[in-house]
Protein backbone atom coordinates (compact mmCIF):
# COMPACT_ATOMS: atom_id res chain seq x y z
CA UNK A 1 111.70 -81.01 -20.30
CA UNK A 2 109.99 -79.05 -22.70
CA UNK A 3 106.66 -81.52 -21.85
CA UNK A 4 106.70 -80.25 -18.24
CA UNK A 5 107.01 -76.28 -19.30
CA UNK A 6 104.50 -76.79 -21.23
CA UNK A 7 102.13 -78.57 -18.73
CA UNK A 8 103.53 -75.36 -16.05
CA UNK A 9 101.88 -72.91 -18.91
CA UNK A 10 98.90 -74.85 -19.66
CA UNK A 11 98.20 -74.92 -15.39
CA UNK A 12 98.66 -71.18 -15.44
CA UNK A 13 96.93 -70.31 -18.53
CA UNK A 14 93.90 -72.59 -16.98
CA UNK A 15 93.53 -70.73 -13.73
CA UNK A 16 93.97 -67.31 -15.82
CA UNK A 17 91.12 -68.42 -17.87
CA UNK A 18 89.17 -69.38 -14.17
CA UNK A 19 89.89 -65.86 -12.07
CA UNK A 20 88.50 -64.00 -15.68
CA UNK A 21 85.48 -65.50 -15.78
CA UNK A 22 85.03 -65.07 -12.17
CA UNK A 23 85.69 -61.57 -12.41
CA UNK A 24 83.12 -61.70 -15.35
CA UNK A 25 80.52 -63.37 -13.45
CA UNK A 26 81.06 -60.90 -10.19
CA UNK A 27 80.52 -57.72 -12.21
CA UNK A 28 77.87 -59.13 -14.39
CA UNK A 29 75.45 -60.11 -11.44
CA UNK A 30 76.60 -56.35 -9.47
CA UNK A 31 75.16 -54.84 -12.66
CA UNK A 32 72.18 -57.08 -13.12
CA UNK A 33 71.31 -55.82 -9.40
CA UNK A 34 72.15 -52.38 -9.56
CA UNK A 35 69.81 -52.36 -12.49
CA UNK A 36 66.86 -54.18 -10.81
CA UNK A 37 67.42 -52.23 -7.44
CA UNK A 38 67.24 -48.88 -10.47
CA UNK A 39 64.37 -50.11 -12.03
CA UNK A 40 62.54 -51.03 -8.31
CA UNK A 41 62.78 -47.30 -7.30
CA UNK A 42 61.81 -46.08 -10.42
CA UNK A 43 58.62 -47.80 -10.49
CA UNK A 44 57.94 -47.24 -7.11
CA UNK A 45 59.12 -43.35 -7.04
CA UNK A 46 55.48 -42.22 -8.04
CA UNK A 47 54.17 -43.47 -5.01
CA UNK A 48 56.72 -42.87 -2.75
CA UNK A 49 60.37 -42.39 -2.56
CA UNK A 50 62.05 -44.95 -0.15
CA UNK A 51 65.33 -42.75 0.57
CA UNK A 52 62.66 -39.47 1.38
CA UNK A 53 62.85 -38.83 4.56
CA UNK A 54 59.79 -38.60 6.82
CA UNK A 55 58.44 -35.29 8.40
CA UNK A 56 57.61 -35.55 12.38
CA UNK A 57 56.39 -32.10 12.27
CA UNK A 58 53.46 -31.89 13.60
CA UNK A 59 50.32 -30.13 10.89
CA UNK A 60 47.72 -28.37 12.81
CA UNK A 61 44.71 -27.66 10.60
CA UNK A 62 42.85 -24.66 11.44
CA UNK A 63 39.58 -23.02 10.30
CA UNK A 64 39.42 -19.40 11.37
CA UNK A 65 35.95 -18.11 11.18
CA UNK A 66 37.03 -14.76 9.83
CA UNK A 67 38.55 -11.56 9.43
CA UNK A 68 35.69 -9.17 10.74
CA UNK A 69 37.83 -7.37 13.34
CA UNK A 70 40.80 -6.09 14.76
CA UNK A 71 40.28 -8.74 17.69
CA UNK A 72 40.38 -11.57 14.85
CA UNK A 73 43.38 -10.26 12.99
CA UNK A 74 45.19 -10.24 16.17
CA UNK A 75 43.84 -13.81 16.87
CA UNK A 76 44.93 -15.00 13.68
CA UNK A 77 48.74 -13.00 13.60
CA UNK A 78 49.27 -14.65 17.69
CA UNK A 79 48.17 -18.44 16.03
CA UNK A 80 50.21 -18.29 12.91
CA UNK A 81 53.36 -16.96 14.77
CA UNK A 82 53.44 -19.44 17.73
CA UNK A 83 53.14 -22.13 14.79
CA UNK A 84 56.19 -20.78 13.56
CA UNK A 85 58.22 -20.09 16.57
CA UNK A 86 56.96 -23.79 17.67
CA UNK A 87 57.60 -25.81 14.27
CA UNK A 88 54.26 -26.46 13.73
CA UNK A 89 53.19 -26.78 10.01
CA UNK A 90 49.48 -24.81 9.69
CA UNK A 91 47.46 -25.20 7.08
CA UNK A 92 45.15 -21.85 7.87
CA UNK A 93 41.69 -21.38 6.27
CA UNK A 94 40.10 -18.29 6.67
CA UNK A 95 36.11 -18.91 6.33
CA UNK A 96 35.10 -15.45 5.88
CA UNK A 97 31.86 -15.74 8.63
CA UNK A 98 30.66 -18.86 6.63
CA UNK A 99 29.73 -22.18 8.69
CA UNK A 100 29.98 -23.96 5.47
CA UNK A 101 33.08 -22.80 4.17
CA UNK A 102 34.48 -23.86 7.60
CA UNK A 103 32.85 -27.48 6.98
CA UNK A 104 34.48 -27.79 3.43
CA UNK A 105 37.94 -26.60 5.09
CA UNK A 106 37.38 -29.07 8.18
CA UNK A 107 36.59 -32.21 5.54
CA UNK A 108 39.96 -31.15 3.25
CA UNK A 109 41.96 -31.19 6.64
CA UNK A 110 40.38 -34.99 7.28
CA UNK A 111 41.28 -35.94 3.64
CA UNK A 112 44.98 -33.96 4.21
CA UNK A 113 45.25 -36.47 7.24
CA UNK A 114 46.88 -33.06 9.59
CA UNK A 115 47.06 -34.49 12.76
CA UNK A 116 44.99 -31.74 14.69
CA UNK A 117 42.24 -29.76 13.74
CA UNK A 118 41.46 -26.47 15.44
CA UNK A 119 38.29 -24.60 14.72
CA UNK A 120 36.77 -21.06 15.58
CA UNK A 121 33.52 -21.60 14.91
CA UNK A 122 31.43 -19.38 13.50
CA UNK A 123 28.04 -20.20 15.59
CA UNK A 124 27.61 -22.69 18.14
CA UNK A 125 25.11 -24.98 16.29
CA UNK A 126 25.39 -27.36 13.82
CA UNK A 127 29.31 -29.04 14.13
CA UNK A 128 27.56 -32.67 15.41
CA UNK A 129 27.69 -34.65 11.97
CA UNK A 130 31.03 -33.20 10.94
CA UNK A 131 32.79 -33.35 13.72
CA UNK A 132 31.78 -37.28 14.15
CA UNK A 133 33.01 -37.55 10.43
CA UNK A 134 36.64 -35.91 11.96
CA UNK A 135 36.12 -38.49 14.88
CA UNK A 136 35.68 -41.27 12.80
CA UNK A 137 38.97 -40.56 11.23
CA UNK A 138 40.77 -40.61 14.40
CA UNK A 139 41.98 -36.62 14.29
CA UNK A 140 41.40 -34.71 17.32
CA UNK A 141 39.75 -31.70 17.77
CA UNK A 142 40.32 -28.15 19.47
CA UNK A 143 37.77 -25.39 19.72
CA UNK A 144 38.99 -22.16 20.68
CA UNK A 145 37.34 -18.87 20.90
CA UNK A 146 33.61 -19.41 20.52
CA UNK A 147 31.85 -22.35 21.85
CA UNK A 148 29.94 -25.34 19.82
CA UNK A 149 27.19 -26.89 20.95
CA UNK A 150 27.09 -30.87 20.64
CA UNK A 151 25.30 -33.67 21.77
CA UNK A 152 28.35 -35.70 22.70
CA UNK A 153 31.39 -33.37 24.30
CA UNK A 154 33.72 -35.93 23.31
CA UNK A 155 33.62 -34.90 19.78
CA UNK A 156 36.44 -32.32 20.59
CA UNK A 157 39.21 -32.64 23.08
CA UNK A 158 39.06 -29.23 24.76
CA UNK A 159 38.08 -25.43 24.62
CA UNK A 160 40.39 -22.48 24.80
CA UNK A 161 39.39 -19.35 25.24
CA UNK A 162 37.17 -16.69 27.27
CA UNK A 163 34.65 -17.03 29.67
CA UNK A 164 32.20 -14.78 27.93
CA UNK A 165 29.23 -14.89 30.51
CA UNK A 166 31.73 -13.89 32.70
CA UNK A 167 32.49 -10.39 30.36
CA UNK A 168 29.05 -9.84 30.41
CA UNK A 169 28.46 -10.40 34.25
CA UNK A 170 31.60 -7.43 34.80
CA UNK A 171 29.87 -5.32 32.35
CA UNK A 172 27.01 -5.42 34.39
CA UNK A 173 28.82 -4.73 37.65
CA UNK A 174 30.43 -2.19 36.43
CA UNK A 175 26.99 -0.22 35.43
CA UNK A 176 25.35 -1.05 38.71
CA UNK A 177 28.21 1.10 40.25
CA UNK A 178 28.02 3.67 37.97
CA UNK A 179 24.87 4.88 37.70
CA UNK A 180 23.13 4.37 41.01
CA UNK A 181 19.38 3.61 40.91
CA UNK A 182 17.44 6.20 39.70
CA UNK A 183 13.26 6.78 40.12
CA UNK A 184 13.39 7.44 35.93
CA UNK A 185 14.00 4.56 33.46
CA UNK A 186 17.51 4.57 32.42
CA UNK A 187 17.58 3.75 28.35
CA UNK A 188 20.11 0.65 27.06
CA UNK A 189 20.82 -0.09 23.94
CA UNK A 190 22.63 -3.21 22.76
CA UNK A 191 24.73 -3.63 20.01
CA UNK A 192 25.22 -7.98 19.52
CA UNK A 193 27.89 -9.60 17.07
CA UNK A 194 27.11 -12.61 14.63
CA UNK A 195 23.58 -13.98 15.29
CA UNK A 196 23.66 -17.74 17.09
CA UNK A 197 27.97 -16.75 18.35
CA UNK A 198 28.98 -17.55 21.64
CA UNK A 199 30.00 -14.00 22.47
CA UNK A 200 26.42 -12.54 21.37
CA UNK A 201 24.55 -14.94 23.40
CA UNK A 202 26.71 -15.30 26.19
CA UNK A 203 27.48 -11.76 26.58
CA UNK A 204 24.26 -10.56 26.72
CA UNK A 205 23.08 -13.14 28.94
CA UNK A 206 25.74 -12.12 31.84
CA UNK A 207 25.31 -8.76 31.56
CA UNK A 208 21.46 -9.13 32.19
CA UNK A 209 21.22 -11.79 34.80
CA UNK A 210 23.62 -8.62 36.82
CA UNK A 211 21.70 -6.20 36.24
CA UNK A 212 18.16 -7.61 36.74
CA UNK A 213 17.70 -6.49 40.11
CA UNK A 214 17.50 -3.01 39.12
CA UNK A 215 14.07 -2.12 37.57
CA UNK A 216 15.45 1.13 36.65
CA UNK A 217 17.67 -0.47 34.06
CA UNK A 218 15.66 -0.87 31.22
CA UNK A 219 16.54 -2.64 27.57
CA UNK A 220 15.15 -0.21 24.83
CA UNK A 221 17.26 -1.77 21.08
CA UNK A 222 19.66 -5.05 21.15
CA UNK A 223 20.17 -6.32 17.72
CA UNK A 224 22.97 -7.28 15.47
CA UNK A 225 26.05 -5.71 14.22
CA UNK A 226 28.09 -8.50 12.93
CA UNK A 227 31.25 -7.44 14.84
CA UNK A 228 32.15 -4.96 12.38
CA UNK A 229 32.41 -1.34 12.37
CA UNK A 230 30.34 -0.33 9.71
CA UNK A 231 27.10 -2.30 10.97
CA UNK A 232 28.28 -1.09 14.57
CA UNK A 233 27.57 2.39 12.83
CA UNK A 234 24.49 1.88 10.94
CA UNK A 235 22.70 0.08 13.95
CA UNK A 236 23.59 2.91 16.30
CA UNK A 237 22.52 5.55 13.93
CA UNK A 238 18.82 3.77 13.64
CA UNK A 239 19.03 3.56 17.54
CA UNK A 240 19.69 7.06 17.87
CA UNK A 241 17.00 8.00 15.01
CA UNK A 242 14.16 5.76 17.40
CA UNK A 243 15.24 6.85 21.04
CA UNK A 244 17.18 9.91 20.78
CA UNK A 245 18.17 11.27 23.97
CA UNK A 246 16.35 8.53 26.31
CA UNK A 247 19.51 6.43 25.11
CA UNK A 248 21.68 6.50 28.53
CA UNK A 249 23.99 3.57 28.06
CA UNK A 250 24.97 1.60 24.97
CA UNK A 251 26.63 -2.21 25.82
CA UNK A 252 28.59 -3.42 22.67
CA UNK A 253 29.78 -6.47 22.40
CA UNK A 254 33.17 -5.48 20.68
CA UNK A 255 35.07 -2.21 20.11
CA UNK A 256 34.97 -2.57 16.30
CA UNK A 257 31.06 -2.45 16.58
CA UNK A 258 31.53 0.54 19.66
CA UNK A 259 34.03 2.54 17.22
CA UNK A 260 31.34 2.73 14.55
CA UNK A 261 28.44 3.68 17.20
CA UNK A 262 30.82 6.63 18.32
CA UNK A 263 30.85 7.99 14.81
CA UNK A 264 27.00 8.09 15.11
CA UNK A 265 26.66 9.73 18.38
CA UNK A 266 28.90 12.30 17.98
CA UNK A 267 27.22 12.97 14.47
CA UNK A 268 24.33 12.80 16.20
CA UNK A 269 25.40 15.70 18.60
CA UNK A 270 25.56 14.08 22.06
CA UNK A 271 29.31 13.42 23.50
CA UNK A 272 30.01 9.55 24.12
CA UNK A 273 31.43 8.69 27.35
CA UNK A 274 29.42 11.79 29.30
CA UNK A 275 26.06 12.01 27.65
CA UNK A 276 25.99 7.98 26.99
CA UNK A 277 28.13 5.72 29.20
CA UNK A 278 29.91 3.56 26.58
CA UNK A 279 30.65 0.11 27.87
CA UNK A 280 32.55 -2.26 25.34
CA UNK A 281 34.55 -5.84 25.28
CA UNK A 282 37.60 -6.61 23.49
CA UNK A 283 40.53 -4.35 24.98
CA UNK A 284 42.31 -3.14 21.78
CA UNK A 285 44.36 -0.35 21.88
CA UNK A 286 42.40 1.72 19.93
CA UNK A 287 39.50 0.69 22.29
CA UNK A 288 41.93 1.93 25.44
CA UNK A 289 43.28 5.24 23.24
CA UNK A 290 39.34 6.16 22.68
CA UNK A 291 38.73 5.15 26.29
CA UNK A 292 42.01 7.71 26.94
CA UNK A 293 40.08 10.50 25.24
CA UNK A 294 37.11 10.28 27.38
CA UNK A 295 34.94 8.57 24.62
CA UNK A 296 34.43 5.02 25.88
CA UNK A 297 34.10 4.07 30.18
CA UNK A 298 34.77 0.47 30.47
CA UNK A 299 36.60 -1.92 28.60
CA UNK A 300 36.18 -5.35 29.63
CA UNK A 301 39.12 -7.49 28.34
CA UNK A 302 38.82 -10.39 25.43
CA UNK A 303 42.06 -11.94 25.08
CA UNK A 304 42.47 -12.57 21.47
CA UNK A 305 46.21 -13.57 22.09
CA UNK A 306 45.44 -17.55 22.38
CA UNK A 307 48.18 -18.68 19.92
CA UNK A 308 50.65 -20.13 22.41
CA UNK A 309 47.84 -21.88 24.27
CA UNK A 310 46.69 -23.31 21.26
CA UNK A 311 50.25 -24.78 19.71
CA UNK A 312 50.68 -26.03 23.36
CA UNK A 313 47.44 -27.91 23.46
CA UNK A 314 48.45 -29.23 19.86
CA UNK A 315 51.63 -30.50 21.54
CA UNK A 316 50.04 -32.59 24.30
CA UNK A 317 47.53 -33.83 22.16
CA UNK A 318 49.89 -35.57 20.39
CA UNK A 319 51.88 -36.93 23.45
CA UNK A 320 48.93 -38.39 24.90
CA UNK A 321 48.32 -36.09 27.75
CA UNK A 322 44.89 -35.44 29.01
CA UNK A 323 44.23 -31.90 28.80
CA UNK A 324 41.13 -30.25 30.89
CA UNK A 325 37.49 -29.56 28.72
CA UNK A 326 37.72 -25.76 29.13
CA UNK A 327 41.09 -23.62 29.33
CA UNK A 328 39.86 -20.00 30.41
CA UNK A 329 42.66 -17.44 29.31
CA UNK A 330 43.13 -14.45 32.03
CA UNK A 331 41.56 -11.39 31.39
CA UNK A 332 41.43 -7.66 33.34
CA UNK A 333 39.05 -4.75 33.04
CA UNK A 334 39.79 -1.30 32.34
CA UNK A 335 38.98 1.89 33.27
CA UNK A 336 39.38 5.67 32.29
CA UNK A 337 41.70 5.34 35.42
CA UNK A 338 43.82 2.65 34.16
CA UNK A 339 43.72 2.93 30.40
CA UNK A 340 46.79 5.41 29.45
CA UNK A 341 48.64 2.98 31.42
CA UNK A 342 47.97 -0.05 29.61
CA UNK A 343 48.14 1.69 25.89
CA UNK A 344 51.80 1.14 26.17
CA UNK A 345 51.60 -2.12 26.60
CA UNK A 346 48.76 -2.99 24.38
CA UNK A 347 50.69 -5.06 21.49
CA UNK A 348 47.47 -5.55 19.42
């Protein structure tokens, strides 16, 4: 009797000793592989974290020529806000009118592996062995505003903005009716933007193919004002110094360049807008309120608003659309007629 209670507690005191070290042997391996699985994200944590989360936000990298005008503030303010208002990440890099500083920002954007670059190039020359280099890393390309000229179009995916021969060819038309042919030379003088831009070349080139049928019309000063008021000023003030009163029309390329050229003819005692008609591209409303006071009598439109086309673009890009080579914005022209209208509109 006793014999087979204590065989009963020897049984039970066996399998007691068997479900222990069980339990042991569980928890011992769970901690040995907690541990490892620790010790595998800790060494691998510096490289990257396995439980982050990865972004599909699209990054747009884009190299803004500069800051030289009202135009290219409001260019700027319309391309960072539709990134916003899209959920876009942009990296912006202002180049301050430097081609080169827009190179070094263009090969940071390759090394930051953004999935679009956009670029407002500075001139229209010299893009062809850095934009093979963006090529070559498979990131596509948009050029808006300005133009570049390469050997092989398929280095970018498409343009966006204005047709600028266009601007100049209703600048021309516009003059043609205005001043109808006269048996005296009629003095122009020219005031261009950056040397070797789109706008400067393209501009000028419209305007003159329209208004070469009248011999009448005659070129006496075109040279460069940078786009900015100040040069706009100084240029206009060595026109008026050279040609005086034979001065009949001045052609600027932008209002920032036209606002500083009205400082200089009314210091110069003639009245813009009567005594020289004042033709100018760009359409800010300072441009239309000067236009309003009688100073300035056209105003042929430059759309600087191209931020939604641009995030749009950015978004078919990336789902594989094709998208056309140039995307023209729409664009009016104004006259002393029309321009209190428009002011109230004018958001730029």
């Amino acid at each position: 009797m006793h014999f087979s209670k204590l065989k009963t507690t020897l049984f039970a005191l066996t399998k007691l000793i068997m479900t222990m070290s069980f339990l042991l042997l569980f928890f011992g391996c769970e901690q040995v592989q907690v541990k490892e699985s620790a010790n595998h994200v800790e060494e691998d944590s510096h490289v990257v974290s396995i439980a982050t989360p990865i972004s599909k936000e699209p990054v747009l990298g884009f190299s803004q020529l500069g800051s030289e005008s009202e135009w290219r503030i409001a260019n700027s303010s319309s391309i960072k806000n539709s990134a916003i208002e899209s959920d876009v990440k942009l990296i912006f890099q202002n180049a301050e009118q430097s081609q080169e500083k827009q190179i070094e920002a263009i090969r940071e954007f390759v090394k930051q592996k953004v999935d679009v670059i956009a670029i407002a190039p500075v001139v229209e020359t010299g893009w062809d062995y850095i934009l093979k280099e963006v090529k070559q890393a498979g990131i596509p390309v948009i050029i808006i505003d300005r133009l570049v000229d390469v050997t092989d179009p398929s280095l970018y995916v498409t343009h966006i903005g204005s047709d600028f021969y266009e601007e100049g060819r209703k600048a021309g038309k516009y003059l043609l009716d205005k001043l109808p042919k006269s048996n005296k030379p009629i003095g122009i003088v020219e005031l261009k933007g950056t040397e070797g831009s789109t706008p400067s070349i393209a501009r000028g080139k419209g305007f003159r193919d329209v208004i070469s049928s009248r011999s009448d019309l005659q070129f006496l000063k075109s040279e460069n004002a940078d786009f900015t008021v100040a040069k706009g000023k100084e240029v206009m003030k060595k026109f008026l110094k050279e040609k005086g009163r034979d001065i009949r029309v001045l052609y600027s390329h932008n209002d920032d360049m036209t606002f500083g050229a009205l400082e200089a003819i009314e210091e110069y005692g003639l009245v813009p807008g009567k005594d020289i008609v004042v033709i100018t591209v760009d359409g800010t409303r300072k441009a239309l309120e000067k236009m309003n006071e009688g100073k300035i009598n056209l105003v042929v439109e430059c759309n600087p608003l191209l931020g939604p086309n641009l995030i749009q673009a950015v978004k078919e890009v990336l789902k594989g659309s094709t998208l056309p080579k140039r995307i023209v914005t729409p664009e009016n022209v104004f006259t002393q007629v029309t321009a209190e209208k428009e002011i109230a509109s004018r958001s730029y």
